[in-house]
PDB file of N, CA and C in Angstrom:
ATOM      1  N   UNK A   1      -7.826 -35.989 -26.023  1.00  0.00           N
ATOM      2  CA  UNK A   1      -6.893 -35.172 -26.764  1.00  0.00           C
ATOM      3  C   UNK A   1      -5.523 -35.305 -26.103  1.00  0.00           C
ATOM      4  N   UNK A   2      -4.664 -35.557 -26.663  1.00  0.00           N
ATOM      5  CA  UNK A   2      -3.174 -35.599 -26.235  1.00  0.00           C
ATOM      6  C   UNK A   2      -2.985 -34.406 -25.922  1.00  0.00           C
ATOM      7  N   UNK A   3      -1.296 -34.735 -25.526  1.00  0.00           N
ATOM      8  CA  UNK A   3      -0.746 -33.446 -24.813  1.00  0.00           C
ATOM      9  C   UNK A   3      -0.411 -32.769 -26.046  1.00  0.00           C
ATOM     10  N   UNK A   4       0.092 -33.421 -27.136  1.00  0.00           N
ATOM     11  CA  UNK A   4       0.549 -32.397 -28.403  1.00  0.00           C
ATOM     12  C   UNK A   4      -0.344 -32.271 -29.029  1.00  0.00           C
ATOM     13  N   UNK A   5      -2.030 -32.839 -29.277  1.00  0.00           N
ATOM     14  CA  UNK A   5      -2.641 -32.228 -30.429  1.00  0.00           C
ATOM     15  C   UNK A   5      -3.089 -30.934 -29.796  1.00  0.00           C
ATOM     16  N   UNK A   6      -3.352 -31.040 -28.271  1.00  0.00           N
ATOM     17  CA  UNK A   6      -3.465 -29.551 -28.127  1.00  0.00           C
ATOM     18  C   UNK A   6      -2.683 -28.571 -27.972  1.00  0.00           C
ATOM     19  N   UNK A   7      -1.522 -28.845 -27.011  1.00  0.00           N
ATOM     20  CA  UNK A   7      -0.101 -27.767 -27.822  1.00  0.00           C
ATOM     21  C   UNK A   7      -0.031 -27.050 -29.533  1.00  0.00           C
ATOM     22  N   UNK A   8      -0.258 -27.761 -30.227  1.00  0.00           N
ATOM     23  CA  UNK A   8      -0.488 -27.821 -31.859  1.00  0.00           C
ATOM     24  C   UNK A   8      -1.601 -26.691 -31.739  1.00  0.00           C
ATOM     25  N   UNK A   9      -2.543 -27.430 -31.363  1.00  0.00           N
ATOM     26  CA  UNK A   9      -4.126 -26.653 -31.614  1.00  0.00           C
ATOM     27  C   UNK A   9      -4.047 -25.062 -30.702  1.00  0.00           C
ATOM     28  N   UNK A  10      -3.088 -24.708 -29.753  1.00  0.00           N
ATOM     29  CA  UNK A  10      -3.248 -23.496 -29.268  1.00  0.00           C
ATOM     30  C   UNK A  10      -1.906 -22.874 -30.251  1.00  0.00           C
ATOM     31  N   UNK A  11      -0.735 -23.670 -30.348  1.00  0.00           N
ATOM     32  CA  UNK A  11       0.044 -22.305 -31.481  1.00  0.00           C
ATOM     33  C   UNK A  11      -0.842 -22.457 -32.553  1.00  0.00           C
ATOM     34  N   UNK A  12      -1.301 -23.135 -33.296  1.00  0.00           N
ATOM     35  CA  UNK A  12      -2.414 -22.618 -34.623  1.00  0.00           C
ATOM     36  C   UNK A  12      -3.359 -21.621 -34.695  1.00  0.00           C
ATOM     37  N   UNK A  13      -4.296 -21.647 -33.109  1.00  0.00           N
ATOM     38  CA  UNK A  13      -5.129 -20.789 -32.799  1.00  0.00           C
ATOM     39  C   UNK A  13      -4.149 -19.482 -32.644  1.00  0.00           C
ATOM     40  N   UNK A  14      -2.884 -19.539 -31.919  1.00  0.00           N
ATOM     41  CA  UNK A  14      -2.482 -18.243 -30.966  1.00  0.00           C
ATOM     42  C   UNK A  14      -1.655 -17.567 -32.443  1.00  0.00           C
ATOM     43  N   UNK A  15      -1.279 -18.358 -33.420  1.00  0.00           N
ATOM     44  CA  UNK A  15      -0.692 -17.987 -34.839  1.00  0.00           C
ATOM     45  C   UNK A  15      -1.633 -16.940 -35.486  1.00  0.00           C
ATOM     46  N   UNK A  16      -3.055 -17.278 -35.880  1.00  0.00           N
ATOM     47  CA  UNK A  16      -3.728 -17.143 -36.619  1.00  0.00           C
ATOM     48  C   UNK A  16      -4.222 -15.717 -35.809  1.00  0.00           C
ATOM     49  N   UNK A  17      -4.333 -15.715 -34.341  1.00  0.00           N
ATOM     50  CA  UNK A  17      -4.597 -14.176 -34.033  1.00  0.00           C
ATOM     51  C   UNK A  17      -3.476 -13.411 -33.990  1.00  0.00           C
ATOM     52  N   UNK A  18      -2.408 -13.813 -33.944  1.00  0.00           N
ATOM     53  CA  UNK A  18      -1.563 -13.108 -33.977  1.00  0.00           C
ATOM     54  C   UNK A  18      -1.214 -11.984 -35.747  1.00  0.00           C
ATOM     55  N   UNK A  19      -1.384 -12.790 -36.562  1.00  0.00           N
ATOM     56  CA  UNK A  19      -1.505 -12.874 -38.239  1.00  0.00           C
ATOM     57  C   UNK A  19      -2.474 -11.503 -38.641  1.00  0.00           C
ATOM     58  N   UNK A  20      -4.208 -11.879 -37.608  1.00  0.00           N
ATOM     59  CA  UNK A  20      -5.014 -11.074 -38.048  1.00  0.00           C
ATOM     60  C   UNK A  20      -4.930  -9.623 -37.319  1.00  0.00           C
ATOM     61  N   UNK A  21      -4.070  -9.624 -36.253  1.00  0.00           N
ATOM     62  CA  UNK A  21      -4.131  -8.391 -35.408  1.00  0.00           C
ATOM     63  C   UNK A  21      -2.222  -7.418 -35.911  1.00  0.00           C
ATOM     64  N   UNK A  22      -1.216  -8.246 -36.135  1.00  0.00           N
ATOM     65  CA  UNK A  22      -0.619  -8.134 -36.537  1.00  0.00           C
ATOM     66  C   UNK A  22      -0.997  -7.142 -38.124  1.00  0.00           C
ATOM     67  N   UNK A  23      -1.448  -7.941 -39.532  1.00  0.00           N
ATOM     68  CA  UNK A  23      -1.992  -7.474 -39.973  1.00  0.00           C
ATOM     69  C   UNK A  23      -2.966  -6.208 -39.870  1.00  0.00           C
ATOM     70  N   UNK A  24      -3.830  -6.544 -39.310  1.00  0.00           N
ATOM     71  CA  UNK A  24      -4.352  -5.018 -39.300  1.00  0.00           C
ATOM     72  C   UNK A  24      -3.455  -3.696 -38.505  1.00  0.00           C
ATOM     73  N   UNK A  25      -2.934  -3.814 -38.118  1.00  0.00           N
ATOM     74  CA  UNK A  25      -1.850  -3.125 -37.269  1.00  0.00           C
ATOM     75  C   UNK A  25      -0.574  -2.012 -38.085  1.00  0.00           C
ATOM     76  N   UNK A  26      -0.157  -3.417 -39.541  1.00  0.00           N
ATOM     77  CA  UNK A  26       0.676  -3.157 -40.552  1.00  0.00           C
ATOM     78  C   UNK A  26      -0.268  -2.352 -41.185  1.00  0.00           C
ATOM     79  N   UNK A  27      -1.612  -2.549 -41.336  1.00  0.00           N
ATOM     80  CA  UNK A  27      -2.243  -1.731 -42.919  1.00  0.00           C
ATOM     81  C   UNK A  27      -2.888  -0.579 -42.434  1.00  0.00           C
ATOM     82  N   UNK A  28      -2.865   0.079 -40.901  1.00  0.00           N
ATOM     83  CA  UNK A  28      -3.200   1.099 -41.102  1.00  0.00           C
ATOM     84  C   UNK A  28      -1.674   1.855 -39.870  1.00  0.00           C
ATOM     85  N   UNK A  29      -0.902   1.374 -40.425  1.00  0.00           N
ATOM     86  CA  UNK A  29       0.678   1.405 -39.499  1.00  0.00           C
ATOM     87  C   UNK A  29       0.770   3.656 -40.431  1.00  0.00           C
ATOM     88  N   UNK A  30       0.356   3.276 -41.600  1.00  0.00           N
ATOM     89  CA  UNK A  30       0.591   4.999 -42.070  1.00  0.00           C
ATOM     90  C   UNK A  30      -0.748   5.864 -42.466  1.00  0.00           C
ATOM     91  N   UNK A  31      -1.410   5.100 -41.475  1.00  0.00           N
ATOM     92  CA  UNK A  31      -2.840   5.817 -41.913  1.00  0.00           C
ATOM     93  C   UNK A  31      -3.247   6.787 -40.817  1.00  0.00           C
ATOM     94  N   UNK A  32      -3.933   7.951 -40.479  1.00  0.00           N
ATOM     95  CA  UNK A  32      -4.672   8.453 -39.682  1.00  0.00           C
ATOM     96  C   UNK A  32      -5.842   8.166 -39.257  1.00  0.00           C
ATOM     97  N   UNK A  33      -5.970   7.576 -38.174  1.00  0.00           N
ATOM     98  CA  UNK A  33      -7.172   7.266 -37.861  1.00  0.00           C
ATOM     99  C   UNK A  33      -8.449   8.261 -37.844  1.00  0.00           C
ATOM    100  N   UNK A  34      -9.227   8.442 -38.823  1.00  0.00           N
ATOM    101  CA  UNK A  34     -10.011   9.757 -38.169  1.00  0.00           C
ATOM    102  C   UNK A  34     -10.634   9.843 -37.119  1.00  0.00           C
ATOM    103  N   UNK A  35     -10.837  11.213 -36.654  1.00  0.00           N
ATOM    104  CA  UNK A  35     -11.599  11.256 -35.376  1.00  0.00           C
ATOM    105  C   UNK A  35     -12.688  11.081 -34.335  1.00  0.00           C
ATOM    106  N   UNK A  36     -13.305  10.430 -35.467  1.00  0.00           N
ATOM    107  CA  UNK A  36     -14.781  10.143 -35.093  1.00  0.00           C
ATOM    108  C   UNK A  36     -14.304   8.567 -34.744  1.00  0.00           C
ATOM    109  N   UNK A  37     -13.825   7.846 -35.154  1.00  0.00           N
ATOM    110  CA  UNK A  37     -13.402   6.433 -34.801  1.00  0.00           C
ATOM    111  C   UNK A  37     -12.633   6.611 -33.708  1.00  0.00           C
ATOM    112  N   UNK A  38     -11.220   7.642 -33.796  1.00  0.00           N
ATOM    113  CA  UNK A  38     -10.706   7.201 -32.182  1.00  0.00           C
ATOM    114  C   UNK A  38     -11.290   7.774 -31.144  1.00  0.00           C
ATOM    115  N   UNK A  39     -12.916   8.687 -31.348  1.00  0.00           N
ATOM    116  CA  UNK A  39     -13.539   8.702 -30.733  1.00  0.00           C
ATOM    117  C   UNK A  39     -14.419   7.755 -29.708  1.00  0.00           C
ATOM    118  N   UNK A  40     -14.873   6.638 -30.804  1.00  0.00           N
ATOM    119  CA  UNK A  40     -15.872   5.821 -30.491  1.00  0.00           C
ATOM    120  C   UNK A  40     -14.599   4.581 -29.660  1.00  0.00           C
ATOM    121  N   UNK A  41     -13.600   4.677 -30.324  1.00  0.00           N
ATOM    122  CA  UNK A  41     -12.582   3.345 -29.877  1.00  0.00           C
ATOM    123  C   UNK A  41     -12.156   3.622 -28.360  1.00  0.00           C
ATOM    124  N   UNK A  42     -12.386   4.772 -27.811  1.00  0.00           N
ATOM    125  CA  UNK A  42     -11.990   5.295 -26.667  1.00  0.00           C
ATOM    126  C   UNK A  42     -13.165   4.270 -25.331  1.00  0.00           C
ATOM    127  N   UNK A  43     -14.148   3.830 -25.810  1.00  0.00           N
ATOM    128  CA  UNK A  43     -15.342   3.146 -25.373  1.00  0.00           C
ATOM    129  C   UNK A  43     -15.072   1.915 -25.419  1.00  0.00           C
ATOM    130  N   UNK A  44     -14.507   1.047 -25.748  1.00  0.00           N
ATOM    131  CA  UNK A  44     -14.489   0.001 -26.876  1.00  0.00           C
ATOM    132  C   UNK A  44     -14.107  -0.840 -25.323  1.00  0.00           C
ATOM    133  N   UNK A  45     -12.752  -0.119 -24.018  1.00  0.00           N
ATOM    134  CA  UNK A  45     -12.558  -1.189 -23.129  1.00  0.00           C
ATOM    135  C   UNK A  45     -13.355  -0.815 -22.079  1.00  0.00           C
ATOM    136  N   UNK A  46     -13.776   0.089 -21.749  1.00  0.00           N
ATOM    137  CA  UNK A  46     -15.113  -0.113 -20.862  1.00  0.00           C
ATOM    138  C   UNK A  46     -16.153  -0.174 -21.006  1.00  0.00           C
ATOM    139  N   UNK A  47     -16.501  -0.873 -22.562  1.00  0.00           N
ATOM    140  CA  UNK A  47     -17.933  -1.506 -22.795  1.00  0.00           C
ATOM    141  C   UNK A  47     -17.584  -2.807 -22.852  1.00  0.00           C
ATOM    142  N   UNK A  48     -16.632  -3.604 -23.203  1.00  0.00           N
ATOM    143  CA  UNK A  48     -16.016  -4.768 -22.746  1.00  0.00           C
ATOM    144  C   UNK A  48     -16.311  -5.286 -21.328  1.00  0.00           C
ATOM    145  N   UNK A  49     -15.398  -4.733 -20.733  1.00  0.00           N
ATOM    146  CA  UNK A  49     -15.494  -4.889 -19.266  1.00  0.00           C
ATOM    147  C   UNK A  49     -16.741  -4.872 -18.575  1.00  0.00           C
ATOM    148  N   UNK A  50     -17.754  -4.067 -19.231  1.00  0.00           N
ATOM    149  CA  UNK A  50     -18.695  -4.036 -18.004  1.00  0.00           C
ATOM    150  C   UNK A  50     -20.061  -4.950 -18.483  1.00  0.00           C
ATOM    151  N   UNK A  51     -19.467  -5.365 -19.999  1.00  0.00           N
ATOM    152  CA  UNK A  51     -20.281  -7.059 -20.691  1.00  0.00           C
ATOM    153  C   UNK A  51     -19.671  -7.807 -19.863  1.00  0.00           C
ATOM    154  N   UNK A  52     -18.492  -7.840 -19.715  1.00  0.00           N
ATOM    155  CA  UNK A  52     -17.882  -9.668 -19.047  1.00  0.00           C
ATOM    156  C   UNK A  52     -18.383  -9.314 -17.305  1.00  0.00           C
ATOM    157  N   UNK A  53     -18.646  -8.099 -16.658  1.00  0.00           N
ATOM    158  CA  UNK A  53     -18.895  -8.110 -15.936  1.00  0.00           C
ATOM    159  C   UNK A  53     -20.834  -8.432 -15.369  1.00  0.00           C
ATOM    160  N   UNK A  54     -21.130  -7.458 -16.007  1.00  0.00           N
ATOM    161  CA  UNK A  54     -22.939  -7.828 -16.269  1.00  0.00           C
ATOM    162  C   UNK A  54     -23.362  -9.861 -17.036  1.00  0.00           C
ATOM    163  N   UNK A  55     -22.305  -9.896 -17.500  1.00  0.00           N
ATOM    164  CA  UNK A  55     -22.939 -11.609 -18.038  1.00  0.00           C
ATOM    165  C   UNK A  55     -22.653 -12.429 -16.893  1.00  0.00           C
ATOM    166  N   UNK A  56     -21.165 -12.148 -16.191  1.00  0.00           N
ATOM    167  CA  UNK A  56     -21.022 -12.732 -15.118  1.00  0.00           C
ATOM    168  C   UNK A  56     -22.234 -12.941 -13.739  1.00  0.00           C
ATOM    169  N   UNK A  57     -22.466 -11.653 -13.661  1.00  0.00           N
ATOM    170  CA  UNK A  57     -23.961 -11.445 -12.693  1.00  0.00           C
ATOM    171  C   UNK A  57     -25.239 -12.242 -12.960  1.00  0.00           C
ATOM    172  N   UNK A  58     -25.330 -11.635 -14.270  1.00  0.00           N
ATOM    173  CA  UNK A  58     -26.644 -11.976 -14.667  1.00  0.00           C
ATOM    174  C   UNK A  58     -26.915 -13.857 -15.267  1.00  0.00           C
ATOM    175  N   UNK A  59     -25.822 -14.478 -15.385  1.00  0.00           N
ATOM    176  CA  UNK A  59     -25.762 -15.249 -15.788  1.00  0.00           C
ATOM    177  C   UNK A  59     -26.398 -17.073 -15.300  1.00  0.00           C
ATOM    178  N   UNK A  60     -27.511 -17.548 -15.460  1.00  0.00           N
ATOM    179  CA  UNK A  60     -27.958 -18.145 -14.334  1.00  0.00           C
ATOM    180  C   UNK A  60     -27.579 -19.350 -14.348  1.00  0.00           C
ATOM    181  N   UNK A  61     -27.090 -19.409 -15.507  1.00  0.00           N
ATOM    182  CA  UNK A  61     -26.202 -21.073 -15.637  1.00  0.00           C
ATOM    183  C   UNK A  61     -24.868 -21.112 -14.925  1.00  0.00           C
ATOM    184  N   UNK A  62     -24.282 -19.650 -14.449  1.00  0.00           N
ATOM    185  CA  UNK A  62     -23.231 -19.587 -13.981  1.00  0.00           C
ATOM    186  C   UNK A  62     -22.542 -20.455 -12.763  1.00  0.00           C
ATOM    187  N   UNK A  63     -21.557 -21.287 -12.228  1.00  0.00           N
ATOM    188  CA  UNK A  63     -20.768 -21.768 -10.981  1.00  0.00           C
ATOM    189  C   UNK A  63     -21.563 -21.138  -9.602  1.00  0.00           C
ATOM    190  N   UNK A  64     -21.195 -19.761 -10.055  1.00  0.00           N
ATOM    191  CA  UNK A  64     -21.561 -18.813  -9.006  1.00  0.00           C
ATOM    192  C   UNK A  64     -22.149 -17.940  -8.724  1.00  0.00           C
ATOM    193  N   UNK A  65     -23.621 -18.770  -8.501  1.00  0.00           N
ATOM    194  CA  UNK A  65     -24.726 -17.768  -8.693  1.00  0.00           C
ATOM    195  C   UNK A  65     -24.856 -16.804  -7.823  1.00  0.00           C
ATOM    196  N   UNK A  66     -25.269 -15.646  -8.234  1.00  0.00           N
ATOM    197  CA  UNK A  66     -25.194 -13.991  -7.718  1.00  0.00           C
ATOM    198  C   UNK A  66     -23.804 -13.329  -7.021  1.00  0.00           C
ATOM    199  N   UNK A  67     -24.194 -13.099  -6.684  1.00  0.00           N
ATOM    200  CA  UNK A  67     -22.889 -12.111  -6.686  1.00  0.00           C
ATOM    201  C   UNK A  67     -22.416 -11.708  -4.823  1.00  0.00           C
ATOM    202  N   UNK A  68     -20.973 -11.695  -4.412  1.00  0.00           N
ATOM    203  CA  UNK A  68     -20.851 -11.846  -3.041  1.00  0.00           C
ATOM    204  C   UNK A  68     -20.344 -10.120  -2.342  1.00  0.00           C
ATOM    205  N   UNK A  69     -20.158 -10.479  -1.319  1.00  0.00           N
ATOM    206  CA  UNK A  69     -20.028  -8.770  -0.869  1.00  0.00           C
ATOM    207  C   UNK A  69     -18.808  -8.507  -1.300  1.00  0.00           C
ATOM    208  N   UNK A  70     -17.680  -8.951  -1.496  1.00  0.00           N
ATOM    209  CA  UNK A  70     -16.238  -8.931  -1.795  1.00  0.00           C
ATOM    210  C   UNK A  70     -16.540  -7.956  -3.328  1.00  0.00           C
ATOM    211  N   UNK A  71     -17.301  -8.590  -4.153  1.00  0.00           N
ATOM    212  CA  UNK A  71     -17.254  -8.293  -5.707  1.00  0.00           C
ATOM    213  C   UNK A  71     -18.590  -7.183  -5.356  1.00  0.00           C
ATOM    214  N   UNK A  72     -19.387  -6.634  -4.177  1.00  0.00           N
ATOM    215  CA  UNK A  72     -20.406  -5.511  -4.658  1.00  0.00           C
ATOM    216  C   UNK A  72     -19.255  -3.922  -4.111  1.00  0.00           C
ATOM    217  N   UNK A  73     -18.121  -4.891  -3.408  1.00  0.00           N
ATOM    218  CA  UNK A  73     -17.394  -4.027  -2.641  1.00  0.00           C
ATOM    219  C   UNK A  73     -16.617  -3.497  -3.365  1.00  0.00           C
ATOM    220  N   UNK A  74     -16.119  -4.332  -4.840  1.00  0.00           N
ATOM    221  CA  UNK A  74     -14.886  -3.784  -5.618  1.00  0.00           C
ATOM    222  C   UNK A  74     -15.697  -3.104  -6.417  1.00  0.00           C
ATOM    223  N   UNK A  75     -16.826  -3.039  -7.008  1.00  0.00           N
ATOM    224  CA  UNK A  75     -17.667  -2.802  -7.711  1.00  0.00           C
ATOM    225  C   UNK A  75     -18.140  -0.826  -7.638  1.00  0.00           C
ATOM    226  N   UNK A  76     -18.335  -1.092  -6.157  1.00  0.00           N
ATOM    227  CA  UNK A  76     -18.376   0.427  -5.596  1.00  0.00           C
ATOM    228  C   UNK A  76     -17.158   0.734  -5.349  1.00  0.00           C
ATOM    229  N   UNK A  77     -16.201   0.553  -5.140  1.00  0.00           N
ATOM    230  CA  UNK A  77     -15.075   0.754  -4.934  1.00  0.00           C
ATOM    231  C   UNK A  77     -14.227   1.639  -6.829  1.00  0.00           C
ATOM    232  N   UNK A  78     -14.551   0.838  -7.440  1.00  0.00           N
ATOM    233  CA  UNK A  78     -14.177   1.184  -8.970  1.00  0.00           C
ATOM    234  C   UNK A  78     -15.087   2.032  -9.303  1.00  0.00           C
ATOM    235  N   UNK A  79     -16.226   2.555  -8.843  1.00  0.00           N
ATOM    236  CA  UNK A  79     -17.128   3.862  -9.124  1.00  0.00           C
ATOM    237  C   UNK A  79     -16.667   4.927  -9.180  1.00  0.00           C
ATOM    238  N   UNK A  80     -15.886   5.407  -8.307  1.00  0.00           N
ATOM    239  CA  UNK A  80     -15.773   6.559  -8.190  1.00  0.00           C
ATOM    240  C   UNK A  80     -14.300   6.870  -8.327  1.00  0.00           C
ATOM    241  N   UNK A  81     -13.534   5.773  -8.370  1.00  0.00           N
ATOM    242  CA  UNK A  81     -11.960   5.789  -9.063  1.00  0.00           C
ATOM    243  C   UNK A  81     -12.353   6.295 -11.106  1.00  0.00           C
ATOM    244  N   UNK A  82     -13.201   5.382 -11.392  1.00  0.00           N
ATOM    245  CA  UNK A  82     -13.595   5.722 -12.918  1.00  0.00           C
ATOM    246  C   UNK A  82     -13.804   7.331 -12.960  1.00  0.00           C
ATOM    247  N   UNK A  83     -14.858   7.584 -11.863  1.00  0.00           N
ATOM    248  CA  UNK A  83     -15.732   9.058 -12.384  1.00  0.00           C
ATOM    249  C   UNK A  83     -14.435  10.172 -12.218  1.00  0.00           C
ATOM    250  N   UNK A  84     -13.603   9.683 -10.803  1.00  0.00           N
ATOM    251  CA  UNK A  84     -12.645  11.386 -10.758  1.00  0.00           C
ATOM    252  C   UNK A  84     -11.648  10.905 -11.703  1.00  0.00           C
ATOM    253  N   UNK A  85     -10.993   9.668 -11.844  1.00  0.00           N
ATOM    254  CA  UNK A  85      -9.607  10.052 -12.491  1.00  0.00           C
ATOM    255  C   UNK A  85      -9.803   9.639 -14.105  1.00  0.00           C
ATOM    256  N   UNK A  86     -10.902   8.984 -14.432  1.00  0.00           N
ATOM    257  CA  UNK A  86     -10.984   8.837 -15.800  1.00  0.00           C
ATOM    258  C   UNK A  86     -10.017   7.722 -16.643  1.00  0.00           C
ATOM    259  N   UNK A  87      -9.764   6.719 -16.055  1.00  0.00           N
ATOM    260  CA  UNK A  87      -8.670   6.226 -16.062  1.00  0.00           C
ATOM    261  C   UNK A  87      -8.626   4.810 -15.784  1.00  0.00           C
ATOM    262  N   UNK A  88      -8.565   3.853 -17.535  1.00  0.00           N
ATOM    263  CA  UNK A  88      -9.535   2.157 -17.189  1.00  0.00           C
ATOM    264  C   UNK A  88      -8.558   1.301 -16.112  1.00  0.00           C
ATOM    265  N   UNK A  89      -7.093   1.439 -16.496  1.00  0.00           N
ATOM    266  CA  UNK A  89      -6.374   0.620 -15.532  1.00  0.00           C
ATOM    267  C   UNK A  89      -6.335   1.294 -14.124  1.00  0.00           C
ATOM    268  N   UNK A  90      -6.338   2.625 -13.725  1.00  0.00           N
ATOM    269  CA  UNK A  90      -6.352   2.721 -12.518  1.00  0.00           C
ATOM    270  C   UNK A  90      -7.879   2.283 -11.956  1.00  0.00           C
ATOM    271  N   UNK A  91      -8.658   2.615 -12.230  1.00  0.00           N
ATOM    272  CA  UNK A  91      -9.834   1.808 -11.994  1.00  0.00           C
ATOM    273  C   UNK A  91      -9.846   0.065 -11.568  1.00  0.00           C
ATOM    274  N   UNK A  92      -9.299  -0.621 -13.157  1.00  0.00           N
ATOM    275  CA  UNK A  92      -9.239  -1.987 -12.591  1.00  0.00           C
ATOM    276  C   UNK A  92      -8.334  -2.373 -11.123  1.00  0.00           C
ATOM    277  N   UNK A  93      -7.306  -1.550 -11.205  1.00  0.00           N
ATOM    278  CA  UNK A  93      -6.577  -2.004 -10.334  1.00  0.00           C
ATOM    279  C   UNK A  93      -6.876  -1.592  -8.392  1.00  0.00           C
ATOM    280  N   UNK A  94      -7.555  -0.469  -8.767  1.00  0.00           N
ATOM    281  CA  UNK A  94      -8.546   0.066  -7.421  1.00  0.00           C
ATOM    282  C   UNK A  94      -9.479  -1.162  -7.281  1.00  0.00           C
ATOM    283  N   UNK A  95     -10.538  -1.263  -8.096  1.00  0.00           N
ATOM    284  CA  UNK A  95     -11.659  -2.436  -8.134  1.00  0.00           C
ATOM    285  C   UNK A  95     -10.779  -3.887  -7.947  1.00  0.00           C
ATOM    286  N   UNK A  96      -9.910  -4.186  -8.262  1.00  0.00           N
ATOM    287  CA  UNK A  96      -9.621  -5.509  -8.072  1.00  0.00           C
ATOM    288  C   UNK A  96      -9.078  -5.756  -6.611  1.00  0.00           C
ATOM    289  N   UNK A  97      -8.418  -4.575  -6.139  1.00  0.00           N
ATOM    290  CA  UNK A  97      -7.387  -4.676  -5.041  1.00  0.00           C
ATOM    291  C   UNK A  97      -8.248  -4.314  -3.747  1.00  0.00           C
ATOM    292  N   UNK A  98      -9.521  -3.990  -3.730  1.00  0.00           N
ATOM    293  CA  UNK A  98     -10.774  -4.292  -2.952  1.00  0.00           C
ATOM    294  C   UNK A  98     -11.071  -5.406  -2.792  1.00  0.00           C
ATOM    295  N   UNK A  99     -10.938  -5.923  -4.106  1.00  0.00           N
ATOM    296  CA  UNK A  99     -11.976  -7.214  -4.454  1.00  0.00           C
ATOM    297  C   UNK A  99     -10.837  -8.287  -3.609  1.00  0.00           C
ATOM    298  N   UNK A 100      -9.523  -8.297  -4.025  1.00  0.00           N
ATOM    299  CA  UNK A 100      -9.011  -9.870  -3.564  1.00  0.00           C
ATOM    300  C   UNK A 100      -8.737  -9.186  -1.856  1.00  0.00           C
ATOM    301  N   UNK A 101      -8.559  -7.848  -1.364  1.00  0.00           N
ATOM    302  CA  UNK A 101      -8.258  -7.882   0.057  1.00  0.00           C
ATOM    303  C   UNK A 101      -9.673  -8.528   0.605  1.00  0.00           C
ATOM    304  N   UNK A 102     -10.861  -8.255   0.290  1.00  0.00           N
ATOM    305  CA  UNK A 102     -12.076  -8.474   1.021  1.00  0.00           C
ATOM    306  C   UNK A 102     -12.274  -9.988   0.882  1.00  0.00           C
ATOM    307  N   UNK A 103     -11.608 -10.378   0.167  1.00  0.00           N
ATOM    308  CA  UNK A 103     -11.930 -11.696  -0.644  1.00  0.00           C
ATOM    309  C   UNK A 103     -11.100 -12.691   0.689  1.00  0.00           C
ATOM    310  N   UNK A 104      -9.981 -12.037   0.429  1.00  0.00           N
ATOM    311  CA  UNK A 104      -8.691 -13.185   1.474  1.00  0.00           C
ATOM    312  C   UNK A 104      -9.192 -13.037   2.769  1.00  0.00           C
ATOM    313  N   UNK A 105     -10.013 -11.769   3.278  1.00  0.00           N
ATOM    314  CA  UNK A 105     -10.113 -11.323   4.451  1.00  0.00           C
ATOM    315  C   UNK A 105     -11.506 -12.110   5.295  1.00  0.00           C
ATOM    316  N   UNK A 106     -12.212 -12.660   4.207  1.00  0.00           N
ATOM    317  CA  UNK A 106     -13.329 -13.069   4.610  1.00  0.00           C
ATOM    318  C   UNK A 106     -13.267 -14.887   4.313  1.00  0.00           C
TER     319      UNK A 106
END
């Protein structure tokens, strides 16, 4: 693949999500979301996160099989940042900033 059919092939791809998220964005731009949805949507990034995190683990075809003390360290580390402050980015950023000090340190 050349250098431009894939340049091409990522603005087409990065167009086309942009179009469908854009779009949906415009058509409910004067709508109320009801409450039972921005209920459930409140879930939506820490059930994400803790799929890309569990496939990563569990994954046996993976680079890097099981899992090292650096990542069981950020892991517990983001436990209990989640439970008191309730709060997905302060969390990631507690859990990550475990993860790369233990990481560089070792």
């Amino acid at each position: 693949m050349s250098w431009l059919s894939a340049f091409l092939l990522v603005m087409v791809v990065g167009s086309i999500t942009y179009v469908m998220r854009a779009g949906l964005i415009l058509a409910l731009a004067d709508r109320d979301i009801p409450p039972i949805v921005a209920r459930a949507l409140r879930y939506v990034a820490p059930a994400v996160l803790s799929a890309l995190v569990v496939s990563l683990i569990a994954d046996p075809d993976a680079p890097n099989v099981g899992i090292s003390f650096p990542e069981i360290a950020g892991l517990l580390a983001a436990g209990p940042i989640a439970w008191f402050s309730k709060n997905l980015l302060l969390t990631v950023f507690g859990g990550m900033s475990v993860f790369w000090i233990l990481l560089a340190l070792t």
